[in-house]
C-alpha atoms as a PDB file:
ATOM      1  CA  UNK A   1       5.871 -29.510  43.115  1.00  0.00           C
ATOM      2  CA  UNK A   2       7.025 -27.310  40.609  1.00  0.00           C
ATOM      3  CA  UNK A   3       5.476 -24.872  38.271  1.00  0.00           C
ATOM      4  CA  UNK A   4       4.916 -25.363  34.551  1.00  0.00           C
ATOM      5  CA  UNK A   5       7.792 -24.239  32.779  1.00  0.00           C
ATOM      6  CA  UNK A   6      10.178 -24.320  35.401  1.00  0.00           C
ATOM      7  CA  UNK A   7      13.218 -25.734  35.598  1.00  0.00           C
ATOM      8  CA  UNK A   8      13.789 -28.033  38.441  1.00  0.00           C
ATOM      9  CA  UNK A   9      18.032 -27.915  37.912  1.00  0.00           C
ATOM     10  CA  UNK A  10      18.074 -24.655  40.391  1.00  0.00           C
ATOM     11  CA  UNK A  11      19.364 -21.508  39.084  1.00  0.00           C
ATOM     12  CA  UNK A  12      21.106 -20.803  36.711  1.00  0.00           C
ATOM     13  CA  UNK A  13      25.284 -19.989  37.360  1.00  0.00           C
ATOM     14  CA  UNK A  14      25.078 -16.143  37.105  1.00  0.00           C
ATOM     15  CA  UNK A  15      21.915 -16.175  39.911  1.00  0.00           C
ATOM     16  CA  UNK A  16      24.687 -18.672  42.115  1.00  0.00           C
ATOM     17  CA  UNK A  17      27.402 -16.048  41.715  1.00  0.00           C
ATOM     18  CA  UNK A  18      25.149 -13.384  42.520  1.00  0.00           C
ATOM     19  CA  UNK A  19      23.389 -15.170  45.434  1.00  0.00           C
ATOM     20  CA  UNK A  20      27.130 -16.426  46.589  1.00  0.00           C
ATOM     21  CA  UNK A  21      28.334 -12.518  46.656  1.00  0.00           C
ATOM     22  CA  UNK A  22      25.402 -11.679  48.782  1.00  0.00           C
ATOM     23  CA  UNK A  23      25.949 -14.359  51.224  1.00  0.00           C
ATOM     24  CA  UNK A  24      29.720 -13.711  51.548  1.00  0.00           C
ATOM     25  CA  UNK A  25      28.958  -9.632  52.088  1.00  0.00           C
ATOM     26  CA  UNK A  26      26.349 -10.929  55.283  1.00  0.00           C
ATOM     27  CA  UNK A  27      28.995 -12.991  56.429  1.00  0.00           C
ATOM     28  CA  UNK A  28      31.574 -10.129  56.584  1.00  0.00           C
ATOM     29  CA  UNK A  29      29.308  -7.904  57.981  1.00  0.00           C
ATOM     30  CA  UNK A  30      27.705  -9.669  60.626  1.00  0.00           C
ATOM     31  CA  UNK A  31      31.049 -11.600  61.857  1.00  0.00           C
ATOM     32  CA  UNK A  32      32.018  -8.285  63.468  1.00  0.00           C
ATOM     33  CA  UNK A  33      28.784  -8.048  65.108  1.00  0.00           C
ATOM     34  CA  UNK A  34      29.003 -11.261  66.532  1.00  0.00           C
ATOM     35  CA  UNK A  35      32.209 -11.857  67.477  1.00  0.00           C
ATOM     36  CA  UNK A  36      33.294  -8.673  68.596  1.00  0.00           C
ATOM     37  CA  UNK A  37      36.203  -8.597  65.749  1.00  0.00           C
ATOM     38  CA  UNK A  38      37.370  -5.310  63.976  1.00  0.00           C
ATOM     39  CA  UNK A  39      34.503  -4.296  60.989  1.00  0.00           C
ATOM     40  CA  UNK A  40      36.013  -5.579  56.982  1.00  0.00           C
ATOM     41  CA  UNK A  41      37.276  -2.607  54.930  1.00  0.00           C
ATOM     42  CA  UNK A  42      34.966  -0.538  53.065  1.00  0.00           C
ATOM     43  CA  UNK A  43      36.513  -0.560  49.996  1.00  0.00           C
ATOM     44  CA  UNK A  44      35.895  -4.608  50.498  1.00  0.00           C
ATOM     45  CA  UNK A  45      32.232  -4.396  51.150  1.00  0.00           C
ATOM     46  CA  UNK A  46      32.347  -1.825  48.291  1.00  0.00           C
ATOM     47  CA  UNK A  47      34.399  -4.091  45.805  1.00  0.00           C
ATOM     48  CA  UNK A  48      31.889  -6.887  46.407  1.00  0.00           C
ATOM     49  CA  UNK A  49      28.878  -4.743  45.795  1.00  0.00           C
ATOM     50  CA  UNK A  50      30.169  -3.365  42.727  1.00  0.00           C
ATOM     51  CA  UNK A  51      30.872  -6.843  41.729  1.00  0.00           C
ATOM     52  CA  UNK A  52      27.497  -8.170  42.198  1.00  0.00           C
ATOM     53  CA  UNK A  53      26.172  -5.040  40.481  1.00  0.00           C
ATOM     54  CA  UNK A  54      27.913  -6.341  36.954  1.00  0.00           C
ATOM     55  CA  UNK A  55      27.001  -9.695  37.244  1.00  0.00           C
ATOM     56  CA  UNK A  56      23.221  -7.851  37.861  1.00  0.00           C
ATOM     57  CA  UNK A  57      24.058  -6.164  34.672  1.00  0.00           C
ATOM     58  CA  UNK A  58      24.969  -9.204  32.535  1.00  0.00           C
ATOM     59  CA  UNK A  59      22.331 -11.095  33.807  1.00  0.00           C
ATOM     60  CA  UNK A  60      20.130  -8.364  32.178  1.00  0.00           C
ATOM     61  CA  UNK A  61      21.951  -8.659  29.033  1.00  0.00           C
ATOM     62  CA  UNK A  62      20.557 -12.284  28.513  1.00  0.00           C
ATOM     63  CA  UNK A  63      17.348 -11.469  30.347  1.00  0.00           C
ATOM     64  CA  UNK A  64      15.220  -8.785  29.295  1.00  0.00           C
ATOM     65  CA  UNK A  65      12.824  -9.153  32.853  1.00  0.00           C
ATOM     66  CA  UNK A  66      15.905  -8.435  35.129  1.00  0.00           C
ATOM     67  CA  UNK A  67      16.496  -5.015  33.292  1.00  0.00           C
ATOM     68  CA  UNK A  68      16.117  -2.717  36.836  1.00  0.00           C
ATOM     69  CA  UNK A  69      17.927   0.511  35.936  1.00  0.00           C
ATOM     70  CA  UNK A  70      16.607   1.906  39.498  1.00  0.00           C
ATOM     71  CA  UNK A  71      18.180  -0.751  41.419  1.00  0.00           C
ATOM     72  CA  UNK A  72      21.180  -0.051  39.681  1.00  0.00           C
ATOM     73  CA  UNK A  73      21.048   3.373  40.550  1.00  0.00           C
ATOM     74  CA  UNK A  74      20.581   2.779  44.145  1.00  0.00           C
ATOM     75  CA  UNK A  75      23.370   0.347  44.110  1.00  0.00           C
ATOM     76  CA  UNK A  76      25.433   2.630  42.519  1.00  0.00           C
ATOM     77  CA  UNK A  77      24.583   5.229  45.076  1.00  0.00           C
ATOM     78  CA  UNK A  78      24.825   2.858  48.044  1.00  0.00           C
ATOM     79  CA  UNK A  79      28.313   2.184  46.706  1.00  0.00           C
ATOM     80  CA  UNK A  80      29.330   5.614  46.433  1.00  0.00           C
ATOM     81  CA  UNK A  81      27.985   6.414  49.776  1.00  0.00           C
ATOM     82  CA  UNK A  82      30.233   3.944  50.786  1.00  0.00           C
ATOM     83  CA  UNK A  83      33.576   5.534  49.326  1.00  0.00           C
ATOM     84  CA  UNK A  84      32.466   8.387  50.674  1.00  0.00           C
ATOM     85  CA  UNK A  85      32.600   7.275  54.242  1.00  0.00           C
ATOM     86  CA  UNK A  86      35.828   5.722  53.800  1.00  0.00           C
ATOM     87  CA  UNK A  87      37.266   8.672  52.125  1.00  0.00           C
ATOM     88  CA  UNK A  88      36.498  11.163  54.579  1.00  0.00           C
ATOM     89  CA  UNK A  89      36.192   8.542  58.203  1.00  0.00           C
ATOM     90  CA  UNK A  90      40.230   7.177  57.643  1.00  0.00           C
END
């Protein structure tokens, strides 16, 4: 049953591409955990955050409820963290 004023078509592309970025970072980083293989490159993981964080942003460009300038931020900083590690662990 769904709720007045909702559309029943699913979401809308942007919230696929996000939700499609998400899955394919849990996929990369639990296939070394489960298979034993060597861990995906940071700068990967990193690319694919910072990737989902514009399509966040855009999606807040049409949508003035998804404006979350602190989830940004801890994106950001999560991504930064990130580049750090590589930087200084290789």
């Amino acid at each position: 049953m769904s709720r007045p004023g909702s559309r029943s078509s699913g979401p809308d592309p942007l919230s696929a591409v996000s939700l499609l970025l998400l899955l394919v970072l849990a996929g990369l980083l639990l296939w070394p955990l489960l298979s034993g293989g060597a861990a995906p490159s940071p700068y990967l993981i990193a690319g694919l955050l910072f990737a989902r964080l514009g399509v966040q942003v855009f999606r807040a460009q049409k949508d003035e409820r998804l404006k979350r300038p602190a989830s940004w931020a801890v994106d950001l900083l999560l991504i930064a963290l990130i580049f750090w590690v590589a930087s200084n662990g290789q």
